[in-house]
PDB file of N, CA and C in Angstrom:
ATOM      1  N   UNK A   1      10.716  12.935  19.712  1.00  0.00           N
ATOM      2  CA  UNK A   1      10.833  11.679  20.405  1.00  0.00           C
ATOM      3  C   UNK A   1       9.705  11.496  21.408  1.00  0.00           C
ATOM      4  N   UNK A   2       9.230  12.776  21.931  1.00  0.00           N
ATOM      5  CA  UNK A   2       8.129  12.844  22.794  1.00  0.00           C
ATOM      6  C   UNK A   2       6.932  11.961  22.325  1.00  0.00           C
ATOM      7  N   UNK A   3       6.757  11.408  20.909  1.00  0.00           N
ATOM      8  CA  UNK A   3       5.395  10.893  20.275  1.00  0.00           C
ATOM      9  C   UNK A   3       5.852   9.396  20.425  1.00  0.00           C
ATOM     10  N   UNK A   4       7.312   8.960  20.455  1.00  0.00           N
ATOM     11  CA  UNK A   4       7.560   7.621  20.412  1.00  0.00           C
ATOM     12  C   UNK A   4       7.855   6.910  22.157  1.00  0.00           C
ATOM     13  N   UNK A   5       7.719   8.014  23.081  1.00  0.00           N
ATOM     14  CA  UNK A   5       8.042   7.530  23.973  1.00  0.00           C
ATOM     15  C   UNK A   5       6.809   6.892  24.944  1.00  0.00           C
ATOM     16  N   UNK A   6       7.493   5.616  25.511  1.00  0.00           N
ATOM     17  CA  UNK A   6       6.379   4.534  26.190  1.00  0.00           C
ATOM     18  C   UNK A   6       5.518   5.383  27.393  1.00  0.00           C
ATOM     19  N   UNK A   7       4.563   4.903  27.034  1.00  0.00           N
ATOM     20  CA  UNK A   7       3.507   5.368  28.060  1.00  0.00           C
ATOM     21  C   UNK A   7       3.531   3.937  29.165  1.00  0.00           C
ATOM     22  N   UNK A   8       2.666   4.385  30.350  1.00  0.00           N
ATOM     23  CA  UNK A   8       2.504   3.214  31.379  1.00  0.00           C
ATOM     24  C   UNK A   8       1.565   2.316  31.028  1.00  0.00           C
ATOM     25  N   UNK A   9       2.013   0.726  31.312  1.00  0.00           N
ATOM     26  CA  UNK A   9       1.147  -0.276  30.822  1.00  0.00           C
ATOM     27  C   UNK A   9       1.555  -0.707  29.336  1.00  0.00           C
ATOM     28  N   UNK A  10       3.068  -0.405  28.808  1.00  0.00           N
ATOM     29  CA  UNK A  10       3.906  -0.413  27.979  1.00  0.00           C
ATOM     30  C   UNK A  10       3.513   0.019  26.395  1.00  0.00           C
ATOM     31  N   UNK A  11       2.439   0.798  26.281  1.00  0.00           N
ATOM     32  CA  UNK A  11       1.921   1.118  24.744  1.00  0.00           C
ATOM     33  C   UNK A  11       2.417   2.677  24.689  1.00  0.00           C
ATOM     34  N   UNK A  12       2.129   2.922  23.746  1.00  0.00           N
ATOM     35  CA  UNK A  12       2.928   3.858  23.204  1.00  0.00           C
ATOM     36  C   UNK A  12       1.899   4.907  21.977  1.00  0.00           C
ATOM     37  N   UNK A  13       1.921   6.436  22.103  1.00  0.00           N
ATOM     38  CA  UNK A  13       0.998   6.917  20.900  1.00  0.00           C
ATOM     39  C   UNK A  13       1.414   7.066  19.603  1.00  0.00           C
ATOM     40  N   UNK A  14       0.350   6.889  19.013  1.00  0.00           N
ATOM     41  CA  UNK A  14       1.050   6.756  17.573  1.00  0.00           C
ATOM     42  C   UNK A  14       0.476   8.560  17.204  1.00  0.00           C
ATOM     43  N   UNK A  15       1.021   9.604  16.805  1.00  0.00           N
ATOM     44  CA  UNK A  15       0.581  10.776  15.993  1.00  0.00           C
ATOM     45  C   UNK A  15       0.396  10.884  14.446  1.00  0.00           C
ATOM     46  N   UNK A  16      -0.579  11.043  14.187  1.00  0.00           N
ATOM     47  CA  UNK A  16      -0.944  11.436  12.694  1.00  0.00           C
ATOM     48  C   UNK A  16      -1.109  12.521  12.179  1.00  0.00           C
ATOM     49  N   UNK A  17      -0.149  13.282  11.844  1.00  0.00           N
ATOM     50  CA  UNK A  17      -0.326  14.706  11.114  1.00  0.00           C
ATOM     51  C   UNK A  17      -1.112  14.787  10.402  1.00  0.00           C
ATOM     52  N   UNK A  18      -1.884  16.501   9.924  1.00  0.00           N
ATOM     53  CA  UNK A  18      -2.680  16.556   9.022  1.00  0.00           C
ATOM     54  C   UNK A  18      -2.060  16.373   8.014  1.00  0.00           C
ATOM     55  N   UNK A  19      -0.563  16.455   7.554  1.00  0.00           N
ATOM     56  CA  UNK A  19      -0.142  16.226   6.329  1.00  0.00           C
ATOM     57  C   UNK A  19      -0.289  14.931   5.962  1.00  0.00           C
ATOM     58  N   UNK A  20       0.354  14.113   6.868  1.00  0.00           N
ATOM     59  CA  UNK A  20      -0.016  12.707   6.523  1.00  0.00           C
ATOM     60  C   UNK A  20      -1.186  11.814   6.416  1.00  0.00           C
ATOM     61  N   UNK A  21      -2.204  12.265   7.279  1.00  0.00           N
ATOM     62  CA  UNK A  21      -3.444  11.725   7.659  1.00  0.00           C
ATOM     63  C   UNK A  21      -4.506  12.589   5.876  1.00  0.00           C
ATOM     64  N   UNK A  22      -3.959  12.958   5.614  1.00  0.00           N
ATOM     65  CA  UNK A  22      -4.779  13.344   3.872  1.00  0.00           C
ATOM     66  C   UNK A  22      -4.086  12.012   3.028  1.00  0.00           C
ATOM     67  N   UNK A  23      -2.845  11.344   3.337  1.00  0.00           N
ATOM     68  CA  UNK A  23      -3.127  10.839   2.128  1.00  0.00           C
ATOM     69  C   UNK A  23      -2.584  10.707   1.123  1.00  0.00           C
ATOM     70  N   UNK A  24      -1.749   9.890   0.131  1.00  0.00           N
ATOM     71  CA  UNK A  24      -0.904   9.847  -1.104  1.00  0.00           C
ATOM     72  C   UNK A  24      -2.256   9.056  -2.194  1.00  0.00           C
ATOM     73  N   UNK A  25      -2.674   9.043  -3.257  1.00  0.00           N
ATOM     74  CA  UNK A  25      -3.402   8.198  -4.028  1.00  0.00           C
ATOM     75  C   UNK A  25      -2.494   7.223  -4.858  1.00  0.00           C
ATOM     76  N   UNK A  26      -2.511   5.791  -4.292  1.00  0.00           N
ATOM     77  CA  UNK A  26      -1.441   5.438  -5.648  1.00  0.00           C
ATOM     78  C   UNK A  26      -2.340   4.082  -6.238  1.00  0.00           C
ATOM     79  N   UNK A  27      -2.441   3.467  -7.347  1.00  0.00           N
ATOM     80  CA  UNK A  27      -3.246   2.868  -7.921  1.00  0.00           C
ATOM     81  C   UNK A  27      -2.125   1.445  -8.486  1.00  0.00           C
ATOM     82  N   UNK A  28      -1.262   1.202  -7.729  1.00  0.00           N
ATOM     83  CA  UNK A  28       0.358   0.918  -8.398  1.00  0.00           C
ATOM     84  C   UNK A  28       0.707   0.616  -7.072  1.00  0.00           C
ATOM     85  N   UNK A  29       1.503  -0.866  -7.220  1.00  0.00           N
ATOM     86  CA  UNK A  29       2.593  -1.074  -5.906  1.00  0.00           C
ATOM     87  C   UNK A  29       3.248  -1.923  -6.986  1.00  0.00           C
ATOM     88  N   UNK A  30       4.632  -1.664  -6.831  1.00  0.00           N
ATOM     89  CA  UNK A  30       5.679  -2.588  -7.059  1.00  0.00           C
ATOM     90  C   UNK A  30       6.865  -3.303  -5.644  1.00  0.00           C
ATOM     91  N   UNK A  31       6.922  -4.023  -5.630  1.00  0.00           N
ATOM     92  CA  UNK A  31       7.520  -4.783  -4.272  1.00  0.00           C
ATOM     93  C   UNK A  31       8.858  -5.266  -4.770  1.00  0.00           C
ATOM     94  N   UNK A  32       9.309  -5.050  -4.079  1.00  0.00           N
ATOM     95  CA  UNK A  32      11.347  -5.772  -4.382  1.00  0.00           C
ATOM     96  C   UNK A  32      11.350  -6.303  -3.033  1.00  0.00           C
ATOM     97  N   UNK A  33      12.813  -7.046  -2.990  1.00  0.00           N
ATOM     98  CA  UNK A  33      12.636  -7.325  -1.364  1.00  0.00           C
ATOM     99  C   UNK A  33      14.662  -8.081  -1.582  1.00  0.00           C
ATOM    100  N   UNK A  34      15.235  -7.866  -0.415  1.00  0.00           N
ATOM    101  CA  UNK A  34      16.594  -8.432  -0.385  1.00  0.00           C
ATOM    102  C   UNK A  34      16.605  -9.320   0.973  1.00  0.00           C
ATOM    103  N   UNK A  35      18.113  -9.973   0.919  1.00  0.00           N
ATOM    104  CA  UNK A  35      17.559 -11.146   2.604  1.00  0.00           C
ATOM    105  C   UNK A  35      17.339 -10.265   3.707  1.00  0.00           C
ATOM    106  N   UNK A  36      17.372  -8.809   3.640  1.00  0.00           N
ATOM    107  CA  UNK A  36      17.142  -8.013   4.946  1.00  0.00           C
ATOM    108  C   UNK A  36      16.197  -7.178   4.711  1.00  0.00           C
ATOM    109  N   UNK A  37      15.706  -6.870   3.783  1.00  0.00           N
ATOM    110  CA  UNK A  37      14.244  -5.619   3.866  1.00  0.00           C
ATOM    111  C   UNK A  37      13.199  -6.208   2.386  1.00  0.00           C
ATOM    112  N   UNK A  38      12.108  -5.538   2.747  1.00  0.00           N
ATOM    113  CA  UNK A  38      10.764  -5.737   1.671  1.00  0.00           C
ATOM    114  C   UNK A  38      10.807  -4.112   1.492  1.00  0.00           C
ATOM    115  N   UNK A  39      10.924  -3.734   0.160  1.00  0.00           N
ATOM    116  CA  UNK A  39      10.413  -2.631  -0.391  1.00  0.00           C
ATOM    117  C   UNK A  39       9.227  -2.459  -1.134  1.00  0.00           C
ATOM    118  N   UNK A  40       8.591  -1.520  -0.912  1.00  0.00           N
ATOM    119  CA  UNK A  40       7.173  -0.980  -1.335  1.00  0.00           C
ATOM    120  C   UNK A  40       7.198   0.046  -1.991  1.00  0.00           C
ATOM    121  N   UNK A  41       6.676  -0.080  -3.618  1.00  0.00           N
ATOM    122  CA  UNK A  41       6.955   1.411  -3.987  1.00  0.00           C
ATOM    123  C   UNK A  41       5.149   1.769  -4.348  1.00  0.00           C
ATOM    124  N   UNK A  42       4.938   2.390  -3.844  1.00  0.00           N
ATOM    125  CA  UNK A  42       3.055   2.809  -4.336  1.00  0.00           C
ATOM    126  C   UNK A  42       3.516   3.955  -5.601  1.00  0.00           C
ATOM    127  N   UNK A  43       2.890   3.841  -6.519  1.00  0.00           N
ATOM    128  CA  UNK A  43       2.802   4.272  -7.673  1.00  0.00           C
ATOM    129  C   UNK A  43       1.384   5.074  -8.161  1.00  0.00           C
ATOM    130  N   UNK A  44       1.541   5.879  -8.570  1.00  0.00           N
ATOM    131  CA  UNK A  44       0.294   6.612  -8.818  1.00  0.00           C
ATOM    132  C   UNK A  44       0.421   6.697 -11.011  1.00  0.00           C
ATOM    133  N   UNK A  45      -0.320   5.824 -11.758  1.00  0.00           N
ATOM    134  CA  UNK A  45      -0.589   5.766 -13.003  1.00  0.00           C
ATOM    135  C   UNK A  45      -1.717   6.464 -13.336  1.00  0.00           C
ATOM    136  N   UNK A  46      -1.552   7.682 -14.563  1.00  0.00           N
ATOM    137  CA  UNK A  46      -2.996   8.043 -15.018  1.00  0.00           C
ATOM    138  C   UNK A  46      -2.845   7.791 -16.672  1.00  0.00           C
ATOM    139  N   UNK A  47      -3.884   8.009 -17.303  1.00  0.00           N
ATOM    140  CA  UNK A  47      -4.309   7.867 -18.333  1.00  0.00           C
ATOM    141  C   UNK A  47      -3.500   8.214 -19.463  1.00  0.00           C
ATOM    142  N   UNK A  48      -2.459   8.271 -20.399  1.00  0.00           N
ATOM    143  CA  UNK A  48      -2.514   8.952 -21.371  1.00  0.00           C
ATOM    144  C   UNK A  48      -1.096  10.141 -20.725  1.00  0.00           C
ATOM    145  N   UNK A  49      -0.325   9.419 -19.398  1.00  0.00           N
ATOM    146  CA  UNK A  49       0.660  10.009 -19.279  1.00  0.00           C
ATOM    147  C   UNK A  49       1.623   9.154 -19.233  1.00  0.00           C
ATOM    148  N   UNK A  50       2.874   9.147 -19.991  1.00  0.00           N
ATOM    149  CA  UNK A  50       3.798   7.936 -20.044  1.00  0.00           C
ATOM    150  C   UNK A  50       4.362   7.512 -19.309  1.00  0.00           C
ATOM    151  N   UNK A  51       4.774   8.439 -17.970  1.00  0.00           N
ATOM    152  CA  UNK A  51       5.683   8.287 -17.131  1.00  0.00           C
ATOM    153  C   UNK A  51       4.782   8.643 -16.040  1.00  0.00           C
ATOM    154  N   UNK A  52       5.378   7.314 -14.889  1.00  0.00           N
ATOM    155  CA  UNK A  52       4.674   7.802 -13.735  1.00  0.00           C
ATOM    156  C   UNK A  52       5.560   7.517 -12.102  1.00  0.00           C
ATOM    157  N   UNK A  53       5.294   8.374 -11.420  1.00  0.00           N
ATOM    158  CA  UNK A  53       6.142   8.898 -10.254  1.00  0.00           C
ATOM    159  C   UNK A  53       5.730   7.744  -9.297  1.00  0.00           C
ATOM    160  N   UNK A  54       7.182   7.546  -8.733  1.00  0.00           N
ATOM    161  CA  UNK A  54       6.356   6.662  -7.161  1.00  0.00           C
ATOM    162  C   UNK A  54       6.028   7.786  -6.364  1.00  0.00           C
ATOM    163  N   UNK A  55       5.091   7.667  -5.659  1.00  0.00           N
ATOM    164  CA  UNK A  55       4.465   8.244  -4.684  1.00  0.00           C
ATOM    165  C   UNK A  55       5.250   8.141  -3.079  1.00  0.00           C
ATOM    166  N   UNK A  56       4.938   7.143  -2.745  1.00  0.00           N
ATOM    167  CA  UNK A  56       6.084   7.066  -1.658  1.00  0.00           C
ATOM    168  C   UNK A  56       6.477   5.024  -1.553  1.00  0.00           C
ATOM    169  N   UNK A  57       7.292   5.529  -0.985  1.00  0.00           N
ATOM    170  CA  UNK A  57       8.537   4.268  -0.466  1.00  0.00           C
ATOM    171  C   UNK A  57       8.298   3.777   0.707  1.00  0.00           C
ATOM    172  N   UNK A  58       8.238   2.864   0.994  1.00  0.00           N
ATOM    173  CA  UNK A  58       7.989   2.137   2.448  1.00  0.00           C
ATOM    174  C   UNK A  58       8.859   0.865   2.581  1.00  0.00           C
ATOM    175  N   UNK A  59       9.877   0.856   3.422  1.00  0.00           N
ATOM    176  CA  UNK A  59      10.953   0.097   3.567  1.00  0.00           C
ATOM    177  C   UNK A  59      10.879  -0.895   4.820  1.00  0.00           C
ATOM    178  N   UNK A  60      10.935  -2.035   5.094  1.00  0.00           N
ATOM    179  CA  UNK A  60      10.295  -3.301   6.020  1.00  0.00           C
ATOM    180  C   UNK A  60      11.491  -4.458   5.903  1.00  0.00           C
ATOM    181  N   UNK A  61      11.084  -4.755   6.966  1.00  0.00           N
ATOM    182  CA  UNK A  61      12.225  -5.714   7.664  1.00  0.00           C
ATOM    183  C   UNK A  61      11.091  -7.117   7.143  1.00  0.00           C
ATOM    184  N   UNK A  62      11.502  -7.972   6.679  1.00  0.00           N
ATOM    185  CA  UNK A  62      10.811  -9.135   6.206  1.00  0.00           C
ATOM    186  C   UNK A  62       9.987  -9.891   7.415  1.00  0.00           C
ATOM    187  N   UNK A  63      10.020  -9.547   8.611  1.00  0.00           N
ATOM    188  CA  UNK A  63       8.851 -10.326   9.786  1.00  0.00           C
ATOM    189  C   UNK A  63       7.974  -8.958   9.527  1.00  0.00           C
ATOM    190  N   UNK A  64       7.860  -8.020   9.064  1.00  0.00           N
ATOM    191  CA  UNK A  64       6.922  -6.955   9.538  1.00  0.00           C
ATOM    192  C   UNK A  64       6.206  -6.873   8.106  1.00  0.00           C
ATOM    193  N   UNK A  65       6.396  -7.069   7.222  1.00  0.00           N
ATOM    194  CA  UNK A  65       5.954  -7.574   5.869  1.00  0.00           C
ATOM    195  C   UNK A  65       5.185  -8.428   6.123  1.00  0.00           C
ATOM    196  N   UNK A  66       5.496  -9.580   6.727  1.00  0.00           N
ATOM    197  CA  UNK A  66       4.685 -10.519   6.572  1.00  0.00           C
ATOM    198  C   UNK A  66       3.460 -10.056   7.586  1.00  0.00           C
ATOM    199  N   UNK A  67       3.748  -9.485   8.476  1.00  0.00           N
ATOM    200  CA  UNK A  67       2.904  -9.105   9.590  1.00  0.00           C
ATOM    201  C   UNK A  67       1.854  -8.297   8.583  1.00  0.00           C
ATOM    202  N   UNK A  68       2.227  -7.341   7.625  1.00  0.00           N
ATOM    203  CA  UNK A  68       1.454  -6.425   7.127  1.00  0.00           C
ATOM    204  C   UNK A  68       0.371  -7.195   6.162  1.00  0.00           C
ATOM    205  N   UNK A  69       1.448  -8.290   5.288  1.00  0.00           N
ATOM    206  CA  UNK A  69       0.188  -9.139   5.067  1.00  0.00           C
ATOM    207  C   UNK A  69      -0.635  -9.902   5.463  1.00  0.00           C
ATOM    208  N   UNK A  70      -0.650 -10.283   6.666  1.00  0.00           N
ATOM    209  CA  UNK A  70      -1.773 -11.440   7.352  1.00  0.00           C
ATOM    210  C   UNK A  70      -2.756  -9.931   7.843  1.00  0.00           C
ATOM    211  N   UNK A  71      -2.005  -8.660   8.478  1.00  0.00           N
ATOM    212  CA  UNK A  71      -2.818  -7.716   8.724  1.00  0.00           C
ATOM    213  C   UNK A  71      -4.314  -7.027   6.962  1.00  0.00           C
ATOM    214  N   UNK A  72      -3.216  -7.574   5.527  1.00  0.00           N
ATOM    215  CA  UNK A  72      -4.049  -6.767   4.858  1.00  0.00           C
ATOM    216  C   UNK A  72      -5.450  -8.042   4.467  1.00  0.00           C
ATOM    217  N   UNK A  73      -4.846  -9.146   4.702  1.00  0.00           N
ATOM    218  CA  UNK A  73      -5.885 -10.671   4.959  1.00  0.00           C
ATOM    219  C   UNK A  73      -6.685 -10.312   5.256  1.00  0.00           C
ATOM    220  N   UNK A  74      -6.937 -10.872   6.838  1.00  0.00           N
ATOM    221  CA  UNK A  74      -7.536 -10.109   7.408  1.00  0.00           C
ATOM    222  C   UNK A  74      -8.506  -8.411   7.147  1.00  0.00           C
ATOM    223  N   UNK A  75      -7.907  -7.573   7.299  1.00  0.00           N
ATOM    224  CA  UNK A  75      -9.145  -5.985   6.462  1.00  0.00           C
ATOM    225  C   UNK A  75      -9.698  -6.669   5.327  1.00  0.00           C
ATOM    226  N   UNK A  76      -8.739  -7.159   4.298  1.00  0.00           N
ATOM    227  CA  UNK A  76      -9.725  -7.377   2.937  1.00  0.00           C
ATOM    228  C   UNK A  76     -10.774  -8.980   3.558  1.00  0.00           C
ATOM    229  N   UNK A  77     -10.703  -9.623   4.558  1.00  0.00           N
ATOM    230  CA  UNK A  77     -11.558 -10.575   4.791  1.00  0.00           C
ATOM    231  C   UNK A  77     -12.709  -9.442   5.243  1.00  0.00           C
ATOM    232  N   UNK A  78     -12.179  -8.822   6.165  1.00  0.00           N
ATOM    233  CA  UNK A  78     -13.545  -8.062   6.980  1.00  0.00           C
ATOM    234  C   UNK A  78     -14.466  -6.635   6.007  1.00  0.00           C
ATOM    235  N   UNK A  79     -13.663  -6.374   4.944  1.00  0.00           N
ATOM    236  CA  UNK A  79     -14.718  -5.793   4.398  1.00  0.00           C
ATOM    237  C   UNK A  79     -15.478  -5.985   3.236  1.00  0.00           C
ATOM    238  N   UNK A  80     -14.756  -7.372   3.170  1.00  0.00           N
ATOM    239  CA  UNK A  80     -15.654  -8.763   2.226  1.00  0.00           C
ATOM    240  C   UNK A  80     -17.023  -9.120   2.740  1.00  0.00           C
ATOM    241  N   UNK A  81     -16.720  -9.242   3.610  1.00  0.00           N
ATOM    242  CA  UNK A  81     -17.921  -9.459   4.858  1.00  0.00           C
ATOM    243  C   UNK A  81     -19.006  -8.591   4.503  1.00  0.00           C
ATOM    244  N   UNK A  82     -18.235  -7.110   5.014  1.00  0.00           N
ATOM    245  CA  UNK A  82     -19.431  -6.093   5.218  1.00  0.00           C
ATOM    246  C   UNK A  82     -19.829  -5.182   3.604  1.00  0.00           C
ATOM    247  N   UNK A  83     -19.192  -5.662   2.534  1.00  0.00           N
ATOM    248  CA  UNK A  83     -19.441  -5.157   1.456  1.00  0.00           C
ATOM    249  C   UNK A  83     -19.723  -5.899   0.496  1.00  0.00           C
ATOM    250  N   UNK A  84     -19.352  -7.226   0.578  1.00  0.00           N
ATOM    251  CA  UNK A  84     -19.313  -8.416  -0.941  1.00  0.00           C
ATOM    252  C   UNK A  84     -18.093  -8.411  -1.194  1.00  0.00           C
ATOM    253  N   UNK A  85     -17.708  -9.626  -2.465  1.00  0.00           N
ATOM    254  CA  UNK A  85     -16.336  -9.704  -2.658  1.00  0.00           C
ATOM    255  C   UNK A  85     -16.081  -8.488  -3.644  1.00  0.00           C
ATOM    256  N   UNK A  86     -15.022  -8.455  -3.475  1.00  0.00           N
ATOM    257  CA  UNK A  86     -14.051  -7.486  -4.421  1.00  0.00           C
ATOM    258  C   UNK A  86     -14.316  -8.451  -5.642  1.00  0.00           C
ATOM    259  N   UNK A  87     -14.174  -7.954  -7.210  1.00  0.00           N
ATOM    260  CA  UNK A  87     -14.275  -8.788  -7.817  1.00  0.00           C
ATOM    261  C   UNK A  87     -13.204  -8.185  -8.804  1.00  0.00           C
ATOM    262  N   UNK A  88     -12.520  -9.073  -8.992  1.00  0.00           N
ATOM    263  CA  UNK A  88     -10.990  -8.836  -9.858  1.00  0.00           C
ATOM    264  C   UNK A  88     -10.882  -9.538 -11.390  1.00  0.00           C
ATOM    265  N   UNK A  89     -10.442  -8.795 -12.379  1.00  0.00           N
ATOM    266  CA  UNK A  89     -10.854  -9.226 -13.545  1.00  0.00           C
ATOM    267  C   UNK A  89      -9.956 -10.399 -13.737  1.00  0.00           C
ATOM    268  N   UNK A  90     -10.686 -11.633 -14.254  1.00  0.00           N
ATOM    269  CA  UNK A  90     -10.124 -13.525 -14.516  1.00  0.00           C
ATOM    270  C   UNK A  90      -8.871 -13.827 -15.248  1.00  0.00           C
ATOM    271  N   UNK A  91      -8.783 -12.369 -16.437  1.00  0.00           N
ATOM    272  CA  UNK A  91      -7.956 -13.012 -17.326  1.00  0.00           C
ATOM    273  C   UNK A  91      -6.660 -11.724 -17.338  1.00  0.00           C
ATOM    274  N   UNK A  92      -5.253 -12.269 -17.648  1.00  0.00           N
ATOM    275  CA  UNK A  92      -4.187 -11.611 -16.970  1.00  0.00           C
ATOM    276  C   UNK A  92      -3.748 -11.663 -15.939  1.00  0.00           C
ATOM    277  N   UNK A  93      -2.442 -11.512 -15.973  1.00  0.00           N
ATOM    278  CA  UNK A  93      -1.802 -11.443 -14.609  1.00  0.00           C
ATOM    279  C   UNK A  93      -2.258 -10.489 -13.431  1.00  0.00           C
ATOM    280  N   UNK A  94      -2.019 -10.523 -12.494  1.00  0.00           N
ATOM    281  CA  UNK A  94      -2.676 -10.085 -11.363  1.00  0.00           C
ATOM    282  C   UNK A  94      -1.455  -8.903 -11.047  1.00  0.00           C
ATOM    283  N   UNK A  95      -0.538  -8.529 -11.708  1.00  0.00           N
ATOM    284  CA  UNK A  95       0.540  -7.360 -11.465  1.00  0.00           C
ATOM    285  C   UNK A  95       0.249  -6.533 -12.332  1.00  0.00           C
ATOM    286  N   UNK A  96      -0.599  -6.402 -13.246  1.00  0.00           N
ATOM    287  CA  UNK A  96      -0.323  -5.258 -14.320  1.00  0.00           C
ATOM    288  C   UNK A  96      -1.768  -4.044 -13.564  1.00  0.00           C
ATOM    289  N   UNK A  97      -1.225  -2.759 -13.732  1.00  0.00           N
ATOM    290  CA  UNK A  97      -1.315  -2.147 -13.830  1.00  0.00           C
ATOM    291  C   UNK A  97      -3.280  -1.913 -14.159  1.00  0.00           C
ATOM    292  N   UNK A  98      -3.974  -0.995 -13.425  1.00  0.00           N
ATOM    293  CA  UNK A  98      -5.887  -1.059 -13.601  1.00  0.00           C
ATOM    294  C   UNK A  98      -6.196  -1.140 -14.713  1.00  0.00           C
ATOM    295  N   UNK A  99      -5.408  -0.030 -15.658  1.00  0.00           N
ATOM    296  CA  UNK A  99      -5.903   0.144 -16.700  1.00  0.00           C
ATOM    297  C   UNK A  99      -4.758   0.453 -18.040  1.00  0.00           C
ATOM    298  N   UNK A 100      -4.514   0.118 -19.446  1.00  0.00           N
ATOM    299  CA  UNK A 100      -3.892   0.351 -20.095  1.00  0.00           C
ATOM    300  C   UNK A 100      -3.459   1.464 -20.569  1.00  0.00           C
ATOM    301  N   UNK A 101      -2.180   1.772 -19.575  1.00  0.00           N
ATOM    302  CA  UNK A 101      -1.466   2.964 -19.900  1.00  0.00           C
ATOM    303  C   UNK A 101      -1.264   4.116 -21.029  1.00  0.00           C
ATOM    304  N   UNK A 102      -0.668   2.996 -22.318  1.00  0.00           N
ATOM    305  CA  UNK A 102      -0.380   3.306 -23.045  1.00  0.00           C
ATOM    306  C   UNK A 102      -1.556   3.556 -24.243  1.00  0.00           C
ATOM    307  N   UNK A 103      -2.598   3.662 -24.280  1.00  0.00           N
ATOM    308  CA  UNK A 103      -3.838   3.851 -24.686  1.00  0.00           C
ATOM    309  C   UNK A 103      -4.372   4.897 -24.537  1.00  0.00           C
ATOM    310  N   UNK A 104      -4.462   5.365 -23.544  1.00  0.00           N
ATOM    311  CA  UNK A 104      -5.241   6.260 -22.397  1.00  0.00           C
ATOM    312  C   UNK A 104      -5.369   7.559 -23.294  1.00  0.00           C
ATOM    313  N   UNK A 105      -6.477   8.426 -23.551  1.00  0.00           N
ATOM    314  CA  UNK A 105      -7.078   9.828 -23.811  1.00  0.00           C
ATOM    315  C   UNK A 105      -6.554  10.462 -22.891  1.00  0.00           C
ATOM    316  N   UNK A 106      -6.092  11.233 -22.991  1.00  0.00           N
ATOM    317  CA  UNK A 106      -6.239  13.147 -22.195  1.00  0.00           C
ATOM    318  C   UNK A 106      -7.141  14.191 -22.898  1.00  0.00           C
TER     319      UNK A 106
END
């Protein structure tokens, strides 16, 4: 509780473990959402394996969702800026998956 408790001038530290601060890779989000929470599942898909694990779960109250998206706006505006656009392929839906699963070499 010591990491959540208010400091003076009302902010508060946030701690990042080395476990956490490495990192999950997921290439995959699927989103659900009910009238009280937004669920996040990050998904990690590879090549030529049929089945694939969520990685982790991230569970949100629907004002903090939205907060997260004007926050991911915003980053993807600013490193549009400093890198060029992202460029996303025209044709297909915009939910499927990088690359075709069920295809894939090992």
């Amino acid at each position: 509780m010591a990491n959540e408790e208010k400091n003076q001038g009302g902010q508060f530290q946030i701690e990042l473990t080395p476990e956490i601060a490495q990192g999950v890779y997921a290439n995959m989000a699927l989103i659900a959402h009910s009238s009280s929470e937004v669920i996040l599942d990050f998904v990690r898909i590879l090549p030529g394996v049929p089945k694939a694990n969520v990685q982790s779960r991230i569970i949100l109250a629907p004002e903090h969702a939205k907060r997260l998206m004007y926050a991911l706006q915003d980053n993807i505006s600013k490193y549009e800026q400093n890198f060029g656009p992202i460029h996303m392929p025209e044709d297909g839906p915009r939910t499927v998956a990088p690359f075709n699963v069920n295809k894939g070499d090992a």
